[in-house]
PDB file of N, CA and C in Angstrom:
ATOM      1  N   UNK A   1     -11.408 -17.212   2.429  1.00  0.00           N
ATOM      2  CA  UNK A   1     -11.906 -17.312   1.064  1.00  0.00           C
ATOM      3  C   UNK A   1     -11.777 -18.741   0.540  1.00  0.00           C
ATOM      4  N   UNK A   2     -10.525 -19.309   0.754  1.00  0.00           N
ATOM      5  CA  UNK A   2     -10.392 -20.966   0.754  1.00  0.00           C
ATOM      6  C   UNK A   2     -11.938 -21.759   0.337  1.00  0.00           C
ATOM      7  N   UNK A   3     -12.446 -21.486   2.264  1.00  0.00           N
ATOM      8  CA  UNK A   3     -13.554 -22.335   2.546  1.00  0.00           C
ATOM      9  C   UNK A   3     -14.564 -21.786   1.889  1.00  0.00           C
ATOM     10  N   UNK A   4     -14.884 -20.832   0.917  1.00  0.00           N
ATOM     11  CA  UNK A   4     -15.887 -20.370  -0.228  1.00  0.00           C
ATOM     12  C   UNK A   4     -16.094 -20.988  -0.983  1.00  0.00           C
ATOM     13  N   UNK A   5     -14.655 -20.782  -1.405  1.00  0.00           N
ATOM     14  CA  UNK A   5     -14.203 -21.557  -2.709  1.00  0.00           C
ATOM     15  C   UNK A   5     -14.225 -22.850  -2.934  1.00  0.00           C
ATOM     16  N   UNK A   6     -14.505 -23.381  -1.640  1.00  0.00           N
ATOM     17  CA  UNK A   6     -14.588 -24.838  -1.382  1.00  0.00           C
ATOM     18  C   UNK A   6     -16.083 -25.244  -1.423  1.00  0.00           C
ATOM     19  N   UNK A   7     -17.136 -24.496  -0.961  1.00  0.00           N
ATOM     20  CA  UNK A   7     -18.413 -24.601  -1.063  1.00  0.00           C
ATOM     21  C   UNK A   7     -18.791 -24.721  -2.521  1.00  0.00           C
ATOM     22  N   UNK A   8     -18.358 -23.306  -2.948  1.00  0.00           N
ATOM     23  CA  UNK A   8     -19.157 -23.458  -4.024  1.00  0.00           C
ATOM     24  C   UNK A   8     -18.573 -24.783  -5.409  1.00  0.00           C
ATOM     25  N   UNK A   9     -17.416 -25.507  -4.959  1.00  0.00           N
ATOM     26  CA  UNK A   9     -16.777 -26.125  -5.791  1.00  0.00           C
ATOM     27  C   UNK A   9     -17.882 -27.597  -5.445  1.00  0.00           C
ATOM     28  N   UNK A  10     -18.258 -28.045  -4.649  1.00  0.00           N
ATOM     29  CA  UNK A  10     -19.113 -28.871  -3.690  1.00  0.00           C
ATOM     30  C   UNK A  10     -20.557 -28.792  -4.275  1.00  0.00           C
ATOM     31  N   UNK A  11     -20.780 -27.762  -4.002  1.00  0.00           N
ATOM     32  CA  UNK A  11     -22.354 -27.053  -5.170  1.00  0.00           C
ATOM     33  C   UNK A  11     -22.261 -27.695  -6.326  1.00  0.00           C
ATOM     34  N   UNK A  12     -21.157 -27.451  -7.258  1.00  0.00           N
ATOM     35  CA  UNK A  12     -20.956 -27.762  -8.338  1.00  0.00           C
ATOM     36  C   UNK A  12     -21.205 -29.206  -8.740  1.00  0.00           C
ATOM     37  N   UNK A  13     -20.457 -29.941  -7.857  1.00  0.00           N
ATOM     38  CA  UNK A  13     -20.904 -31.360  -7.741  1.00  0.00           C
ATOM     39  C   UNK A  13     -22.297 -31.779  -7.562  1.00  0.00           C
ATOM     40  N   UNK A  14     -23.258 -30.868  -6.704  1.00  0.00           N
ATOM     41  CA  UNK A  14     -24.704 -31.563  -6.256  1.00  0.00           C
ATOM     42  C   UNK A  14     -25.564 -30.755  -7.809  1.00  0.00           C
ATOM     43  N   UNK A  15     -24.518 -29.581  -7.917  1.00  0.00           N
ATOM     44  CA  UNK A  15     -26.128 -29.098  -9.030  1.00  0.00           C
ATOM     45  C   UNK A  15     -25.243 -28.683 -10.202  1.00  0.00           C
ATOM     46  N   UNK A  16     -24.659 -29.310 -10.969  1.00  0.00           N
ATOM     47  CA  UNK A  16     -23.787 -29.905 -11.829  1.00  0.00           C
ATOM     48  C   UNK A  16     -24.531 -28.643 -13.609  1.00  0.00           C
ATOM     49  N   UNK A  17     -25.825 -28.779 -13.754  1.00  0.00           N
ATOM     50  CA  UNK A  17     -26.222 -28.161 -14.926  1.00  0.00           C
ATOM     51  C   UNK A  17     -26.603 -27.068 -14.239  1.00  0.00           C
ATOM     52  N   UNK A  18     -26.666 -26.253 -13.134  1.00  0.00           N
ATOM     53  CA  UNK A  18     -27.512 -24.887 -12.574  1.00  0.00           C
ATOM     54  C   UNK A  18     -26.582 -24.008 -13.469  1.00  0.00           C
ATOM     55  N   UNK A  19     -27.630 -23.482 -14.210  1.00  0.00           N
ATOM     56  CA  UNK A  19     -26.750 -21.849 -14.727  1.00  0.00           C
ATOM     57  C   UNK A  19     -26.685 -20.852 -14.394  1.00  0.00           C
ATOM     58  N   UNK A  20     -26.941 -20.585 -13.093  1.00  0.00           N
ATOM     59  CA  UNK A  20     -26.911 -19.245 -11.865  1.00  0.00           C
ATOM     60  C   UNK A  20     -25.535 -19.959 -11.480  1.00  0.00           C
ATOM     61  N   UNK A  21     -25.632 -21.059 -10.708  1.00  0.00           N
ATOM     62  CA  UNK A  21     -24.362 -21.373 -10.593  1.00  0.00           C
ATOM     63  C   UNK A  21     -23.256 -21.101 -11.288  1.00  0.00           C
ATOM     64  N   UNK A  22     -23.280 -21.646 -12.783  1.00  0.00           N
ATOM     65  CA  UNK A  22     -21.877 -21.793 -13.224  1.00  0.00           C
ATOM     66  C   UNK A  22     -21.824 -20.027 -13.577  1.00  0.00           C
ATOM     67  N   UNK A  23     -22.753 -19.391 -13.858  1.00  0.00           N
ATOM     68  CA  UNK A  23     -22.889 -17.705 -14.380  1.00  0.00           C
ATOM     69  C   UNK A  23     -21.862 -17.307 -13.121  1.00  0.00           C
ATOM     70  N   UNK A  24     -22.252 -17.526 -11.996  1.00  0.00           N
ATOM     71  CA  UNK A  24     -21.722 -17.102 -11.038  1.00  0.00           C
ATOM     72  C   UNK A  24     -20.071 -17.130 -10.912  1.00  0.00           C
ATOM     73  N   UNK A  25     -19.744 -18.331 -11.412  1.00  0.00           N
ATOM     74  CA  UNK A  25     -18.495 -18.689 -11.125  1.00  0.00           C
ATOM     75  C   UNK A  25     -17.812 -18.196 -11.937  1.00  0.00           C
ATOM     76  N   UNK A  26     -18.527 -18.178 -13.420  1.00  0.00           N
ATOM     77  CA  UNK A  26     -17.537 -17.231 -14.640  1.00  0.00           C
ATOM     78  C   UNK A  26     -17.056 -15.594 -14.003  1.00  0.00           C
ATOM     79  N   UNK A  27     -18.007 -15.242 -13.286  1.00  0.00           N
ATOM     80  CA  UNK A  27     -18.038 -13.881 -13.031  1.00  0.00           C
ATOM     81  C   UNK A  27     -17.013 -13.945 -12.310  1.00  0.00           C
ATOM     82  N   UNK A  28     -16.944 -14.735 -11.357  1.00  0.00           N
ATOM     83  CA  UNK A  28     -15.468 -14.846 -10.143  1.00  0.00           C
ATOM     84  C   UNK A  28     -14.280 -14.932 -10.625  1.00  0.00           C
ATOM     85  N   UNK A  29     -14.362 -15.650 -11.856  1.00  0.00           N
ATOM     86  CA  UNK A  29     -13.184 -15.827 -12.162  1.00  0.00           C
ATOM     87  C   UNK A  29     -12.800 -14.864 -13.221  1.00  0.00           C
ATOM     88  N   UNK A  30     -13.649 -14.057 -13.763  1.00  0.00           N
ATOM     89  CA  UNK A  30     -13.255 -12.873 -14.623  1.00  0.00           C
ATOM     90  C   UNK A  30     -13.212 -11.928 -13.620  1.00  0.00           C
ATOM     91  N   UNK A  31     -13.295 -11.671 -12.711  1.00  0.00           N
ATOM     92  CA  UNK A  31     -13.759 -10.975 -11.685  1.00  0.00           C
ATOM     93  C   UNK A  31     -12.081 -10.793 -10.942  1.00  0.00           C
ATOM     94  N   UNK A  32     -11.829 -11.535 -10.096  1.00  0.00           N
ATOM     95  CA  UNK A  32     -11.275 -11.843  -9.395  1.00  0.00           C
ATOM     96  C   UNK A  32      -9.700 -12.819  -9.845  1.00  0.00           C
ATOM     97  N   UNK A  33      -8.867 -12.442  -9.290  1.00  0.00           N
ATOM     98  CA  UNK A  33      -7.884 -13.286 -10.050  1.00  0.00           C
ATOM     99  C   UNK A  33      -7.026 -14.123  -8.440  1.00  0.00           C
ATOM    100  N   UNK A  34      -7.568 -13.617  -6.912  1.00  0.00           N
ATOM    101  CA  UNK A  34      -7.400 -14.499  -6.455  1.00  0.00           C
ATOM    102  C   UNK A  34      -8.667 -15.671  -6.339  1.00  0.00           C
ATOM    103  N   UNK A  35      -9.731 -15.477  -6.570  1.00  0.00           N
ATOM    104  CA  UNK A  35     -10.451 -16.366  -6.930  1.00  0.00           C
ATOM    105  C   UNK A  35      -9.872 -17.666  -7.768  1.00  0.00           C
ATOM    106  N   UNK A  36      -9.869 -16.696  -9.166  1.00  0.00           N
ATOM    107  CA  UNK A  36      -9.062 -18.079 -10.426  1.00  0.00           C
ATOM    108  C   UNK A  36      -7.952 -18.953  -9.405  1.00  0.00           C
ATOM    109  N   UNK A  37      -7.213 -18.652  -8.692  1.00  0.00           N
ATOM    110  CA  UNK A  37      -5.996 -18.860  -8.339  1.00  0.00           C
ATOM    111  C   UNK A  37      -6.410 -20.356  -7.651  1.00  0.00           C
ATOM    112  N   UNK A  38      -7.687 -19.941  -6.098  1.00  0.00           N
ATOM    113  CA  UNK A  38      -7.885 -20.935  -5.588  1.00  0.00           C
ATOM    114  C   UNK A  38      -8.787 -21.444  -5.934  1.00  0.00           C
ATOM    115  N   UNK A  39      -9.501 -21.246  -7.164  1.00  0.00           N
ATOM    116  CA  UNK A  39     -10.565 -22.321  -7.944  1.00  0.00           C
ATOM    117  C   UNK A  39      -9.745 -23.101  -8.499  1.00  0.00           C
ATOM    118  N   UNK A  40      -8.226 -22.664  -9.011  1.00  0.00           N
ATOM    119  CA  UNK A  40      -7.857 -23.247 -10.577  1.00  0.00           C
ATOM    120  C   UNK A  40      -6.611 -24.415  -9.484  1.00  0.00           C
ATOM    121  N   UNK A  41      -6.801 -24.243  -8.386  1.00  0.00           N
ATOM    122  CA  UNK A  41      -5.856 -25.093  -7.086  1.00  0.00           C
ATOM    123  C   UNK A  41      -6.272 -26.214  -7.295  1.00  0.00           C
ATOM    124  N   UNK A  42      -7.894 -26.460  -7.464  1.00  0.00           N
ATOM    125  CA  UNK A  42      -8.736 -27.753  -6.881  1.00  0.00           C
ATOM    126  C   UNK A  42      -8.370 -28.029  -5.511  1.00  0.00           C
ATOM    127  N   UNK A  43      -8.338 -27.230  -4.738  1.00  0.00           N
ATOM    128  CA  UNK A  43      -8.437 -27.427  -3.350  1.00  0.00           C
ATOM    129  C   UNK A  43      -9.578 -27.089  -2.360  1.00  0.00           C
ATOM    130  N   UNK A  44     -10.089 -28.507  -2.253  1.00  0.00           N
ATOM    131  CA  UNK A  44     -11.555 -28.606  -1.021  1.00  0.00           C
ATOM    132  C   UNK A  44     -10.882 -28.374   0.220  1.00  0.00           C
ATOM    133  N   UNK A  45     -10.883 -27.536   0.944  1.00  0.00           N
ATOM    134  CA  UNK A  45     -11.026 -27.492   2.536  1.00  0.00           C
ATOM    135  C   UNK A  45     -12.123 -26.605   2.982  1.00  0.00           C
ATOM    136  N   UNK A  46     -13.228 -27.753   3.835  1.00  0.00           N
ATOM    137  CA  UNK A  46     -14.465 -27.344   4.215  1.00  0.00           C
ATOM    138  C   UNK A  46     -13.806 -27.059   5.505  1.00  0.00           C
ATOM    139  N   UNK A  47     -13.840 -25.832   6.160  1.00  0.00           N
ATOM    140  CA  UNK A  47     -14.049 -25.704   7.939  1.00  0.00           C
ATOM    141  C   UNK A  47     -15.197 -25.503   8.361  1.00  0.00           C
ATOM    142  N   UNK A  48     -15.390 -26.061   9.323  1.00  0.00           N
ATOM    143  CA  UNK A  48     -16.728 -25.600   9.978  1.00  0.00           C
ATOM    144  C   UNK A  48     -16.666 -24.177  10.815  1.00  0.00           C
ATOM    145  N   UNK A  49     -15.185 -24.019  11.523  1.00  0.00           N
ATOM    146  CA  UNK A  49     -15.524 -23.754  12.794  1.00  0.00           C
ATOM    147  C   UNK A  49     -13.907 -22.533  12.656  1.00  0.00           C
ATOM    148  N   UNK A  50     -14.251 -21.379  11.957  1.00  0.00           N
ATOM    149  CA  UNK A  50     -13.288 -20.260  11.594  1.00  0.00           C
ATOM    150  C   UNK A  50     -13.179 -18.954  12.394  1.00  0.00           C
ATOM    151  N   UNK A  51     -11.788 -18.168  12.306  1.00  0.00           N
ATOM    152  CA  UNK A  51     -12.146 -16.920  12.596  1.00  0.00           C
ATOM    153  C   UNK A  51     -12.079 -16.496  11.278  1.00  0.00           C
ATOM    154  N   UNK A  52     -12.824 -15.334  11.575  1.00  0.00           N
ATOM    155  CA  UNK A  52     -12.334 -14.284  10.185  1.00  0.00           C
ATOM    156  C   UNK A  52     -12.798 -13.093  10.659  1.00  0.00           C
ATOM    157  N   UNK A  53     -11.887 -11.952   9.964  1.00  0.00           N
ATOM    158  CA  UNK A  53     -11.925 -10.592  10.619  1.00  0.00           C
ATOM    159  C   UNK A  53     -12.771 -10.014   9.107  1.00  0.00           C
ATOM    160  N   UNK A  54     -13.727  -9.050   9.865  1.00  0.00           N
ATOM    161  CA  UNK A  54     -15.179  -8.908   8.793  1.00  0.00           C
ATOM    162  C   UNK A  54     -14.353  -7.215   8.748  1.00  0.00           C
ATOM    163  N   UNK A  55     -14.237  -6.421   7.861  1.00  0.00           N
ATOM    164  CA  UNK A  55     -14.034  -5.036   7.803  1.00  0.00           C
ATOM    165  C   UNK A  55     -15.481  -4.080   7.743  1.00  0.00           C
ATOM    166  N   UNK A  56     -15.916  -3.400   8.645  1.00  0.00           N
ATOM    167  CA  UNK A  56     -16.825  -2.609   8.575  1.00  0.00           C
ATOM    168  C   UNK A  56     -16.325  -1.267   8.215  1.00  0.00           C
ATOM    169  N   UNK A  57     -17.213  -0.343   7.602  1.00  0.00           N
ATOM    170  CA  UNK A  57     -16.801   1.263   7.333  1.00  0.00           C
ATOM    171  C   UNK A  57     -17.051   2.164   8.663  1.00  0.00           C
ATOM    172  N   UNK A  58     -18.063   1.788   9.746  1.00  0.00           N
ATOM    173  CA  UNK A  58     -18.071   2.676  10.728  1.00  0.00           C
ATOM    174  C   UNK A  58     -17.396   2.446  12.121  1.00  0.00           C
ATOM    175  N   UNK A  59     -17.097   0.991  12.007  1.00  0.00           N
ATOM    176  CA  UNK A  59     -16.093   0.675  12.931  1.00  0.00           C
ATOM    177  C   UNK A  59     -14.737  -0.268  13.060  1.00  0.00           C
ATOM    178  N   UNK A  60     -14.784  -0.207  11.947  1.00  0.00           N
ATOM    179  CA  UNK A  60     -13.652  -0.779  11.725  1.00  0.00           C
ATOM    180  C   UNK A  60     -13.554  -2.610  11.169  1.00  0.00           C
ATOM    181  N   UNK A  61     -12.337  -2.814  11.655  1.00  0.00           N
ATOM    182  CA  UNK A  61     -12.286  -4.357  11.427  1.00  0.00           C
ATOM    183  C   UNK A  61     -12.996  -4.784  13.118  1.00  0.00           C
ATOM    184  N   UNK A  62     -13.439  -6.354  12.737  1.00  0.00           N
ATOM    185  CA  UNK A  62     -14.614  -7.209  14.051  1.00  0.00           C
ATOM    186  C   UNK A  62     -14.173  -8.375  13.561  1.00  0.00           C
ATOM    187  N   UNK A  63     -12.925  -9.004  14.666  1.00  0.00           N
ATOM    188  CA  UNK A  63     -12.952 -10.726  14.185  1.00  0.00           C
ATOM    189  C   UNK A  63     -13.317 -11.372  15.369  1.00  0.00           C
ATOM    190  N   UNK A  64     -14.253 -11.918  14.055  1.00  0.00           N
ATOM    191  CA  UNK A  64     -15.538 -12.677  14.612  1.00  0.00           C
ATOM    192  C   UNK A  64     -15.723 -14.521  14.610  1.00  0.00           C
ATOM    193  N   UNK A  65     -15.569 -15.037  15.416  1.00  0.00           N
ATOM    194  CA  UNK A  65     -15.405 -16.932  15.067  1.00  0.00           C
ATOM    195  C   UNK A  65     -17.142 -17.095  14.337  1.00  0.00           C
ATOM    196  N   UNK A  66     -17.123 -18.050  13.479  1.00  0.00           N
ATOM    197  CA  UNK A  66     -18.110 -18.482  12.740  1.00  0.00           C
ATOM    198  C   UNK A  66     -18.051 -20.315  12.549  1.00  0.00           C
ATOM    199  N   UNK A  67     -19.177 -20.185  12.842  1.00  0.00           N
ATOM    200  CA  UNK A  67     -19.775 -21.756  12.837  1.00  0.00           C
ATOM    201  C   UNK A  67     -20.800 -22.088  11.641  1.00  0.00           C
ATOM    202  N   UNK A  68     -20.176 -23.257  11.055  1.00  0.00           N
ATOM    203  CA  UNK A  68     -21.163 -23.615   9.870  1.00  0.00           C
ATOM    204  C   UNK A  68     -21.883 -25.136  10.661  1.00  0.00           C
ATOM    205  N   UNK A  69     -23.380 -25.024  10.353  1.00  0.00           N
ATOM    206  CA  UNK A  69     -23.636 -26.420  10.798  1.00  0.00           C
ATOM    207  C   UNK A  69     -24.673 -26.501   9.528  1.00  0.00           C
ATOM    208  N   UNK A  70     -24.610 -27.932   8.598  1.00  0.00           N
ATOM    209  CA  UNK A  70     -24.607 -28.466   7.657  1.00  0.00           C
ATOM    210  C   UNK A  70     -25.777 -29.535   7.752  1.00  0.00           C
ATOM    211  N   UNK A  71     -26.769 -29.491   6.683  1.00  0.00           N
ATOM    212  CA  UNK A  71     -27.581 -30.706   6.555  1.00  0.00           C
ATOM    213  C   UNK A  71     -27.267 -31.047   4.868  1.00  0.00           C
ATOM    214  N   UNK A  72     -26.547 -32.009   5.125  1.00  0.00           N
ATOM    215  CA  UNK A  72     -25.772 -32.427   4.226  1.00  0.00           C
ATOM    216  C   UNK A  72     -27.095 -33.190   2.935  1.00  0.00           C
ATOM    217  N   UNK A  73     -28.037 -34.174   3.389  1.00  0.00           N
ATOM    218  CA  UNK A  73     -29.104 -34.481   2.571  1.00  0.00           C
ATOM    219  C   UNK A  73     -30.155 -33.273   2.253  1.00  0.00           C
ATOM    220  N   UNK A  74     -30.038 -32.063   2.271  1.00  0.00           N
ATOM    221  CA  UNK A  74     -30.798 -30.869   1.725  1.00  0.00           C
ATOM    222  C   UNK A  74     -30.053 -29.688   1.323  1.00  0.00           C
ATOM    223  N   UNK A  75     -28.800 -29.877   1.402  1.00  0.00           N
ATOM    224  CA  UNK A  75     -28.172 -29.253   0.582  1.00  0.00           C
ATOM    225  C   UNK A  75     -28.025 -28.175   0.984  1.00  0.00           C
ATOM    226  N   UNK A  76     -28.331 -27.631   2.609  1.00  0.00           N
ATOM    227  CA  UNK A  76     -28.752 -26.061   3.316  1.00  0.00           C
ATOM    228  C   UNK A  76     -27.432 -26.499   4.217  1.00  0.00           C
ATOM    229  N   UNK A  77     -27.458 -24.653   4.924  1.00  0.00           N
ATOM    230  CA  UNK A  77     -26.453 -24.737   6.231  1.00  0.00           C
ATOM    231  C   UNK A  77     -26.761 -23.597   6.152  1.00  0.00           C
ATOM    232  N   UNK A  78     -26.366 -23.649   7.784  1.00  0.00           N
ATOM    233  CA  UNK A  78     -26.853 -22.461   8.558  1.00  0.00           C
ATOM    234  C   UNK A  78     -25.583 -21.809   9.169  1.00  0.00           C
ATOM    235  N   UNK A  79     -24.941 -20.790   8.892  1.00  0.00           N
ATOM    236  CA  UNK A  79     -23.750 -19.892   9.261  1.00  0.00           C
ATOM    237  C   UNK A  79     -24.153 -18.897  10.278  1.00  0.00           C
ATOM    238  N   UNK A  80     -22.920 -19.135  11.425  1.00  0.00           N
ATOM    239  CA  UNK A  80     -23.697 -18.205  12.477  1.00  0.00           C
ATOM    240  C   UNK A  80     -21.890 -17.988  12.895  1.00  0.00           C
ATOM    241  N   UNK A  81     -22.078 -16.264  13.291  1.00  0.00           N
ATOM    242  CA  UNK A  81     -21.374 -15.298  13.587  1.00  0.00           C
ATOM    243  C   UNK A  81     -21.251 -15.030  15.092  1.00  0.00           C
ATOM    244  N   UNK A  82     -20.261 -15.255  15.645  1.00  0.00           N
ATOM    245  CA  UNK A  82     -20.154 -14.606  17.142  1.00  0.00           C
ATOM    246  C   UNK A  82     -18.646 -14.288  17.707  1.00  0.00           C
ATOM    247  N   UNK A  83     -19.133 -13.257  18.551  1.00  0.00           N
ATOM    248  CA  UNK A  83     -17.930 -12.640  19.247  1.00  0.00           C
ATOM    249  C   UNK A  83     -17.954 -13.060  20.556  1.00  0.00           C
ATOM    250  N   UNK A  84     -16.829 -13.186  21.310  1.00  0.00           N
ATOM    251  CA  UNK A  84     -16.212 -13.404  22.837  1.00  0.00           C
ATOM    252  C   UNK A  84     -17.113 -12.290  23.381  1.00  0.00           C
ATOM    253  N   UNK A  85     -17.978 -12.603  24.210  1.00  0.00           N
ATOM    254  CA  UNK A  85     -18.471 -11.590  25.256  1.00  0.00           C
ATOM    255  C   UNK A  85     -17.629 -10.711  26.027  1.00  0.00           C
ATOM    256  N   UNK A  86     -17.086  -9.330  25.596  1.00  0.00           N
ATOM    257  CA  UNK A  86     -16.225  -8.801  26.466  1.00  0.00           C
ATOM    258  C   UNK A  86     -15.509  -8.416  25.511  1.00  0.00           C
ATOM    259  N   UNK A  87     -14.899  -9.132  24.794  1.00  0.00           N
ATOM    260  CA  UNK A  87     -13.935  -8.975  23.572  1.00  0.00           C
ATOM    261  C   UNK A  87     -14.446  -7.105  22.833  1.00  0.00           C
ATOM    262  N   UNK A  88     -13.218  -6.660  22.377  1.00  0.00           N
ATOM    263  CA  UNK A  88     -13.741  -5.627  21.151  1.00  0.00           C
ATOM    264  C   UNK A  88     -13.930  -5.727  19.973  1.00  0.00           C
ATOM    265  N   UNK A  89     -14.554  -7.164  19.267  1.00  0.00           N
ATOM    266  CA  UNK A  89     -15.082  -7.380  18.768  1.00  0.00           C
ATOM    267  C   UNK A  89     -16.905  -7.461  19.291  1.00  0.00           C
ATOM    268  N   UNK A  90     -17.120  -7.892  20.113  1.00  0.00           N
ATOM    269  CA  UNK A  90     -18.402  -7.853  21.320  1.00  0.00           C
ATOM    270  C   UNK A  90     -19.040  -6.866  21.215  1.00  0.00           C
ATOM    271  N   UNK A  91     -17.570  -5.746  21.567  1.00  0.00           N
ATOM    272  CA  UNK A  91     -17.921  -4.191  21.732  1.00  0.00           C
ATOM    273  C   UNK A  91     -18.593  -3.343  20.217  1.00  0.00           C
ATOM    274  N   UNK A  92     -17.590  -3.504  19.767  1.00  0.00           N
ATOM    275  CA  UNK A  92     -18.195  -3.500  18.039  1.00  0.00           C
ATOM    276  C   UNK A  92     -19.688  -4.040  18.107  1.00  0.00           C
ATOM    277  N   UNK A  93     -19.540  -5.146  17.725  1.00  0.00           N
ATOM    278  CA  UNK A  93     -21.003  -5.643  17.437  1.00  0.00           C
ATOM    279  C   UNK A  93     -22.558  -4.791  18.294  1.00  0.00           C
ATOM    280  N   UNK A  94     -22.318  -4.481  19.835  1.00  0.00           N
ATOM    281  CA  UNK A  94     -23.070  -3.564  20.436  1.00  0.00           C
ATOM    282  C   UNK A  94     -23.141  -2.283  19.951  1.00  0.00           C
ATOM    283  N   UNK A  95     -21.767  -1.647  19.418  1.00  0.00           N
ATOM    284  CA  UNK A  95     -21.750  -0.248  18.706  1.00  0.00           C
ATOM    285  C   UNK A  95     -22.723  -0.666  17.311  1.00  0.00           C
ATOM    286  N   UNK A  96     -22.523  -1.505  17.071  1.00  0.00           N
ATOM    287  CA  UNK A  96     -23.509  -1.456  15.234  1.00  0.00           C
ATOM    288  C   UNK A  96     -25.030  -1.670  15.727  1.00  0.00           C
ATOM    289  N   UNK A  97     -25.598  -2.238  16.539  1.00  0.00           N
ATOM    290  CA  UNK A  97     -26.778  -1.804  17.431  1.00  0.00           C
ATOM    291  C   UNK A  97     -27.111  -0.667  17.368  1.00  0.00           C
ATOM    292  N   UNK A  98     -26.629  -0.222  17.836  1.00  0.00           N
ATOM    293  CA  UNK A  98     -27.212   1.274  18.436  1.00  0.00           C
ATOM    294  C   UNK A  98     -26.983   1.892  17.383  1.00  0.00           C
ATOM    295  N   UNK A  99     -25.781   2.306  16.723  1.00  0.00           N
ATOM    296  CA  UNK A  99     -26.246   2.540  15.171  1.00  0.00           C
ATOM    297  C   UNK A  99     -26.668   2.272  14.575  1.00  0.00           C
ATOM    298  N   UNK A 100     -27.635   1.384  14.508  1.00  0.00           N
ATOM    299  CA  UNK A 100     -28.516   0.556  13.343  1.00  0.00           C
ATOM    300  C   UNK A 100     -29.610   1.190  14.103  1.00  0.00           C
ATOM    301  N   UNK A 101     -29.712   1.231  15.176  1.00  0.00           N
ATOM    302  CA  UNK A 101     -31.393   1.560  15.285  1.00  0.00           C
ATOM    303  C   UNK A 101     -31.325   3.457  15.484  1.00  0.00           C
ATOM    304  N   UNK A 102     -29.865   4.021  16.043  1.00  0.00           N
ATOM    305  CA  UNK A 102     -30.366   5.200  15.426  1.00  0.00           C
ATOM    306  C   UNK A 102     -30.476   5.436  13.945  1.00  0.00           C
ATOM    307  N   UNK A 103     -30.260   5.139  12.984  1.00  0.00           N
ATOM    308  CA  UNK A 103     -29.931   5.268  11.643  1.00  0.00           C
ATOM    309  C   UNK A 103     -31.402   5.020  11.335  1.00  0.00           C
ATOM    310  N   UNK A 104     -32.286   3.374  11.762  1.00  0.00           N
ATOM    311  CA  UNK A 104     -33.511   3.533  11.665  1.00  0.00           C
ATOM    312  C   UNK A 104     -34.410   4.290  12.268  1.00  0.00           C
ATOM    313  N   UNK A 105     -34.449   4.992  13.446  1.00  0.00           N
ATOM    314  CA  UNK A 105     -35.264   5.815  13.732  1.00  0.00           C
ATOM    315  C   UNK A 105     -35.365   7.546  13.071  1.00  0.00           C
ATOM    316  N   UNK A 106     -34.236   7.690  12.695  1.00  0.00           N
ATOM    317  CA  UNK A 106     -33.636   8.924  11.553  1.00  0.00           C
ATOM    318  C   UNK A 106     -34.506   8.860  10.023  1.00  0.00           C
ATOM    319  N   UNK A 107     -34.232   7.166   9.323  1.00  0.00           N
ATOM    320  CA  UNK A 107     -35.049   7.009   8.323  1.00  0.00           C
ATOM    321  C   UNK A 107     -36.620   6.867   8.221  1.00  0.00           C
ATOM    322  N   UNK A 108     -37.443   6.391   9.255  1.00  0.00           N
ATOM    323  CA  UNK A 108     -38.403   6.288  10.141  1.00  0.00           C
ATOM    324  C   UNK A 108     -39.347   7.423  10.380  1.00  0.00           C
TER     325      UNK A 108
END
């Protein structure tokens, strides 16, 4: 959550008057009180290159390493999710497959 909190503090800096933005942030912080905590820190730590364990409802927890790669003059980045081939996180991710497409062929 840190490195969120660190983005969107970064945002703040490039788009300074956006009022989706700052709407957003009021909400977090009425919202959320570990939010306030590490907004009200002023602590930037950007990672690129994290684990974090994602909680799903049909299979559980999946920790998953995530890569941010950044174009810093457009203001975009592209976040990408992956598991150890083999890993049961791996395994997970193949189980939400096949439940995703039976679930769509059911709605279908």
């Amino acid at each position: 959550m840190t490195s969120a909190v660190s983005y969107l503090r970064v945002a703040t800096t490039h788009y300074p008057d956006d009022p989706e933005l700052r709407s957003l942030i009021a909400e977090l912080l009425a919202g959320s009180a570990d939010f306030a905590d590490l907004w009200n820190s002023q602590d930037v730590r950007i990672d690129h290159h994290v684990r974090q364990v994602v909680q799903h409802p049909q299979v559980g927890s999946i920790e998953l390493d995530f890569d941010i790669l950044t174009v810093p003059e457009r203001g975009q980045q592209v976040v990408i999710f992956t598991a150890e081939p083999g890993s049961s996180a791996y395994q997970n991710l193949q189980l939400l497959k096949v439940i995703g497409t039976r679930l769509t062929d059911v709605a279908g």
